[in-house]
Protein backbone atom coordinates (compact mmCIF):
# COMPACT_ATOMS: atom_id res chain seq x y z
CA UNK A 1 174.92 -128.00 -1.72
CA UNK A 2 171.34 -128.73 -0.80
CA UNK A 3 169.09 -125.96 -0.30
CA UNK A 4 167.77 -124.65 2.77
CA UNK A 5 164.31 -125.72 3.45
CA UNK A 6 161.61 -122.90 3.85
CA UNK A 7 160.35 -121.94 7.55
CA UNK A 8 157.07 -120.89 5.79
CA UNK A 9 154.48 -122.97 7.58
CA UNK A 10 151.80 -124.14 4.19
CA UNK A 11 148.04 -124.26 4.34
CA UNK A 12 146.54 -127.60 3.04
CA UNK A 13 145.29 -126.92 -0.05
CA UNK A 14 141.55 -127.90 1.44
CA UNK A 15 141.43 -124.81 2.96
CA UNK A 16 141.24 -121.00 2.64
CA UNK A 17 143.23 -118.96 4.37
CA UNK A 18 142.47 -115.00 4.70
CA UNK A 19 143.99 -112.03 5.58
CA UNK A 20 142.79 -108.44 6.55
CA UNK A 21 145.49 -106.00 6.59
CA UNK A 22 145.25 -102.03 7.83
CA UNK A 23 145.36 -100.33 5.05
CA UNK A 24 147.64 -97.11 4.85
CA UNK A 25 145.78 -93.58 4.61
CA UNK A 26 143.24 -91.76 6.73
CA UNK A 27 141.39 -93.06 9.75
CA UNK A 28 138.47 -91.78 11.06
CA UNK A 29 136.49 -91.85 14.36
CA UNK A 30 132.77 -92.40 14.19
CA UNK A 31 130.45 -92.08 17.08
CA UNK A 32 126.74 -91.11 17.86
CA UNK A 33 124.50 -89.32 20.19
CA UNK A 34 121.17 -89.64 21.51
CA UNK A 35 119.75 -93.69 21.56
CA UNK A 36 118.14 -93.61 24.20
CA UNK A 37 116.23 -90.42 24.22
CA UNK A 38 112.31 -90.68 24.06
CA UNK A 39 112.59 -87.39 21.30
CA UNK A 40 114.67 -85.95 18.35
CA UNK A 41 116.78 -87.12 16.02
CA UNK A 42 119.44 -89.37 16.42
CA UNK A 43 123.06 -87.73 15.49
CA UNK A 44 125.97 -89.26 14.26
CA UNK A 45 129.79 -87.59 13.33
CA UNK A 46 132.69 -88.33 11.27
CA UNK A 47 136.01 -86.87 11.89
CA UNK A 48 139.88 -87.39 10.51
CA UNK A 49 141.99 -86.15 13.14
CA UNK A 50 144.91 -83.75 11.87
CA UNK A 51 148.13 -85.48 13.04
CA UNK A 52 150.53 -82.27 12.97
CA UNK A 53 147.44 -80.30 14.87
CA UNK A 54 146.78 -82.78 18.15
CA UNK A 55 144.09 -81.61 20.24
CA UNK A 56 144.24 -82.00 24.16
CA UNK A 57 141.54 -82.82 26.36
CA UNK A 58 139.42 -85.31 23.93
CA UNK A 59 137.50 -88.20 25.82
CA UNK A 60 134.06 -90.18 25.78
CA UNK A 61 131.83 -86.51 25.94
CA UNK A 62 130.07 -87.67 28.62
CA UNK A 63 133.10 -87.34 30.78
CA UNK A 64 133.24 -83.72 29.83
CA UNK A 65 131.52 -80.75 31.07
CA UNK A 66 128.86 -78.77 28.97
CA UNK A 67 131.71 -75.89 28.48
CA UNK A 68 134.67 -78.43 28.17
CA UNK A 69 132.64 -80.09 25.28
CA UNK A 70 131.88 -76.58 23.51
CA UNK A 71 135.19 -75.48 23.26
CA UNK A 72 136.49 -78.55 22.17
CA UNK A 73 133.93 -78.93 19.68
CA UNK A 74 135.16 -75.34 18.07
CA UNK A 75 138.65 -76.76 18.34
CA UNK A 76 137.96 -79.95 16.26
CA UNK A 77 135.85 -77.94 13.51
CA UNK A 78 138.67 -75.87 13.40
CA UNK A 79 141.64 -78.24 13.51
CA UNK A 80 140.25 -81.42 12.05
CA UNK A 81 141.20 -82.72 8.11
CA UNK A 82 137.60 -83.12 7.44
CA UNK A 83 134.16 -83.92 9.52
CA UNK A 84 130.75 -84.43 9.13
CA UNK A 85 127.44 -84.28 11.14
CA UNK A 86 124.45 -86.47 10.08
CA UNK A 87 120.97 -87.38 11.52
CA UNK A 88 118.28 -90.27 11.09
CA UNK A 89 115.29 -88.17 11.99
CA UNK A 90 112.18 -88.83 14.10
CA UNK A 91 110.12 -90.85 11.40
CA UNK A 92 112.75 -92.69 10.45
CA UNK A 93 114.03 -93.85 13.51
CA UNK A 94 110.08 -94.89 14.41
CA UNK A 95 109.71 -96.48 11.05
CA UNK A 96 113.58 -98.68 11.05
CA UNK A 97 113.88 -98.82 14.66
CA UNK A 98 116.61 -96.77 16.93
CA UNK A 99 119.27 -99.17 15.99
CA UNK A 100 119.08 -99.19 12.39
CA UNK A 101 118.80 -95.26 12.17
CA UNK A 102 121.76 -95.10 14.18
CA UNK A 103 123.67 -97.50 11.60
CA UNK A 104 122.07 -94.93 8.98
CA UNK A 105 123.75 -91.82 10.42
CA UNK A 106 126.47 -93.24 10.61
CA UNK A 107 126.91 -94.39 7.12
CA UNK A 108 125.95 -90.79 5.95
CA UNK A 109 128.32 -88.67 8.43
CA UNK A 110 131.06 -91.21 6.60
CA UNK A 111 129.41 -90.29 3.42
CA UNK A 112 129.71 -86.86 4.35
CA UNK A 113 133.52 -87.07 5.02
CA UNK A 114 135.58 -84.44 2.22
CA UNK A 115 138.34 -86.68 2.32
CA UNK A 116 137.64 -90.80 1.82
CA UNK A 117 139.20 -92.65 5.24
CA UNK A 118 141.11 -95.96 4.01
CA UNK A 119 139.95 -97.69 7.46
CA UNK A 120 136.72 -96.27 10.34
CA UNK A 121 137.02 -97.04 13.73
CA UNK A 122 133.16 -97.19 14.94
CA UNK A 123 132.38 -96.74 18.64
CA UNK A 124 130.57 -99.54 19.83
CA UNK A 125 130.35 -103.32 18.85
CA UNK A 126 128.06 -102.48 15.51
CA UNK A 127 129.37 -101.36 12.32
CA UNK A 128 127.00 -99.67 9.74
CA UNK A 129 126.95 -101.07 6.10
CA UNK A 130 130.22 -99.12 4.56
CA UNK A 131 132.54 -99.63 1.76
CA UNK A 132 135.67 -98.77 3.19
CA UNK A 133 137.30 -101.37 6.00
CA UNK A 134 135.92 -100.90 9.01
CA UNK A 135 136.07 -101.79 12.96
CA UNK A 136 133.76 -101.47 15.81
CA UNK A 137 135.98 -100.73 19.32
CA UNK A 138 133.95 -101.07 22.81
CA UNK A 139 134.82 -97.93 24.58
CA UNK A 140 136.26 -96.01 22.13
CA UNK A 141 134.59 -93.39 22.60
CA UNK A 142 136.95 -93.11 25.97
CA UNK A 143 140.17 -94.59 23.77
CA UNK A 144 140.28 -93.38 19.94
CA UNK A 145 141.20 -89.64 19.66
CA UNK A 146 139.03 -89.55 16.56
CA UNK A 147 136.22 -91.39 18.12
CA UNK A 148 136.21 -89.02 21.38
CA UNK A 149 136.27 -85.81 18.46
CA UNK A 150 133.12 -87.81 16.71
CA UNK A 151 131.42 -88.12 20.36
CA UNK A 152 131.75 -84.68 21.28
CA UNK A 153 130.82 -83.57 17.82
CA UNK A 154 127.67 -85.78 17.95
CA UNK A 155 126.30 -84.86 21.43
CA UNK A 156 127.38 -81.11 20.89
CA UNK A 157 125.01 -80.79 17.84
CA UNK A 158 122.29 -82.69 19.30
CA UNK A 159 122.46 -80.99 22.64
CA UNK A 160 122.24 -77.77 20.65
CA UNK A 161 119.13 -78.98 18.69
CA UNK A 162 117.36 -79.98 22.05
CA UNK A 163 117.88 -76.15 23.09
CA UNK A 164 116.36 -75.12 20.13
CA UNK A 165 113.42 -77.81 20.52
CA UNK A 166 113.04 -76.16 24.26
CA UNK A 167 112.25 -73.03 22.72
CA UNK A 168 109.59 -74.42 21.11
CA UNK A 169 108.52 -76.33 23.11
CA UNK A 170 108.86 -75.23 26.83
CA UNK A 171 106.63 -77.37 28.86
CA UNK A 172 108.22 -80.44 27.82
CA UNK A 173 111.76 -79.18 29.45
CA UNK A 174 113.92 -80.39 26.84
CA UNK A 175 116.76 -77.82 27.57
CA UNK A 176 117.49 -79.95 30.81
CA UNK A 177 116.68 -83.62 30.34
CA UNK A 178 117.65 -83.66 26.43
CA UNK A 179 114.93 -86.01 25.31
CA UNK A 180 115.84 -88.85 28.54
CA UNK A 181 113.12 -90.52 29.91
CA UNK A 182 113.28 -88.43 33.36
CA UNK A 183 110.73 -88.12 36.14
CA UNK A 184 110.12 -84.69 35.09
CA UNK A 185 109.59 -85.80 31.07
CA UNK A 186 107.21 -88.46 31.81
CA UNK A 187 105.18 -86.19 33.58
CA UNK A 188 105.32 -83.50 31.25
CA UNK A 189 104.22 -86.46 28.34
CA UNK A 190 101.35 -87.31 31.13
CA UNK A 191 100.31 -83.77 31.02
CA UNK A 192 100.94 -81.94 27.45
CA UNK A 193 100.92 -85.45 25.25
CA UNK A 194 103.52 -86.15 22.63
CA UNK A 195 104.66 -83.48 20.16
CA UNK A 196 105.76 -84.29 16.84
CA UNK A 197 109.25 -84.55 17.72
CA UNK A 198 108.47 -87.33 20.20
CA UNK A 199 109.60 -91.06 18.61
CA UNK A 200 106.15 -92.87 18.92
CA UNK A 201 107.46 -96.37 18.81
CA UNK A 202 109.16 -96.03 22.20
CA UNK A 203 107.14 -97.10 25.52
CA UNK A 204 106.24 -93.88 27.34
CA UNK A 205 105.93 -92.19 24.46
CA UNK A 206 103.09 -94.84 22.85
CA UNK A 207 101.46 -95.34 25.94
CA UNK A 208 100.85 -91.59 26.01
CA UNK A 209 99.40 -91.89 22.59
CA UNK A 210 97.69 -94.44 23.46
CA UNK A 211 95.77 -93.09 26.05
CA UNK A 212 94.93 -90.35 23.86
CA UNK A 213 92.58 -92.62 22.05
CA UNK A 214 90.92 -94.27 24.98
């Protein structure tokens, strides 16, 4: 009886075929906060979601009210497997460039993680250097569960460090604008100069120095 032949489709020898494949095991959501501010650091979180303790009302954290975002954030510390917080600070985002020190806390709030993810879904089309399996998702921020915990985590803690910054530094009105580039921060730089927090490598911010020395 002659055998059946094989519906397997063969790839010429010539070439290489590869294949990525999810791996089972933890996922987790990464996602940063605060690019585009002319101050601070530049925060990044990790989270792995808790299947059997879903959390309602995550989304992109800048579709979220200051006291929406608060409260959540206490519910994902609380309810989350594992998460972690990380920064590129001031000097290191002026001496790698923003985009790089972004990549950077985001490789250490992974590195942070208790538990090791088998995959990372990264918010964004960038992925930081990492050695587990990895995938950048446009908008996920607004889509991933774990990514929307990692957003609100991010901006929470940053937001929170830009109060503290205010304190100490109450002319600059950093309690309100959060580091952005607003009418009322440029002319505070125009008036007071830069203070140490301020990243000297972008525009306003080296123009201001700049002057300084004319």
């Amino acid at each position: 009886m002659p055998s059946k032949k094989s519906s397997r489709v063969k790839a010429p020898p010539t070439e290489q075929v590869a294949f990525v494949f999810d791996l089972p095991g933890l996922v987790a959501g990464v996602d940063e906060a605060g690019r585009g501010p002319l101050a601070g650091p530049v925060v990044a979180a990790a989270v792995i979601l808790d299947d059997l303790k879903p959390i309602k009302g995550l989304n992109d954290s800048k579709k979220l009210t200051a006291k929406q975002r608060d409260k959540l954030y206490d519910e994902i510390r609380a309810k989350a497997l594992c998460c972690s917080i990380a920064q590129a600070s001031v000097e290191e985002i002026d001496d790698i460039n923003i985009l790089q020190a972004t990549m950077l806390a985001m490789k250490r709030a992974v590195e942070g993680l208790r538990l090791k993810p088998a995959k990372v879904l990264v918010d964004g089309n960038r992925l930081p250097v990492l050695d587990v399996l990895a995938e950048a998702i446009v908008k996920g921020d607004a889509t991933v569960p774990a990514i929307s915990a990692a957003s609100i985590l991010a901006k929470v803690t940053r937001d929170r460090w830009c109060a503290e910054l205010d304190a100490q530094y109450p002319q600059y009105g950093f309690a309100g604008h959060k580091g952005y580039g607003t009418a009322e921060h440029l002319a505070a730089l125009q008036k007071h100069g830069a203070c140490p927090e301020h990243r000297k490598t972008f525009s306003p911010v080296t123009q201001v120095l700049a002057q300084a020395f004319v």
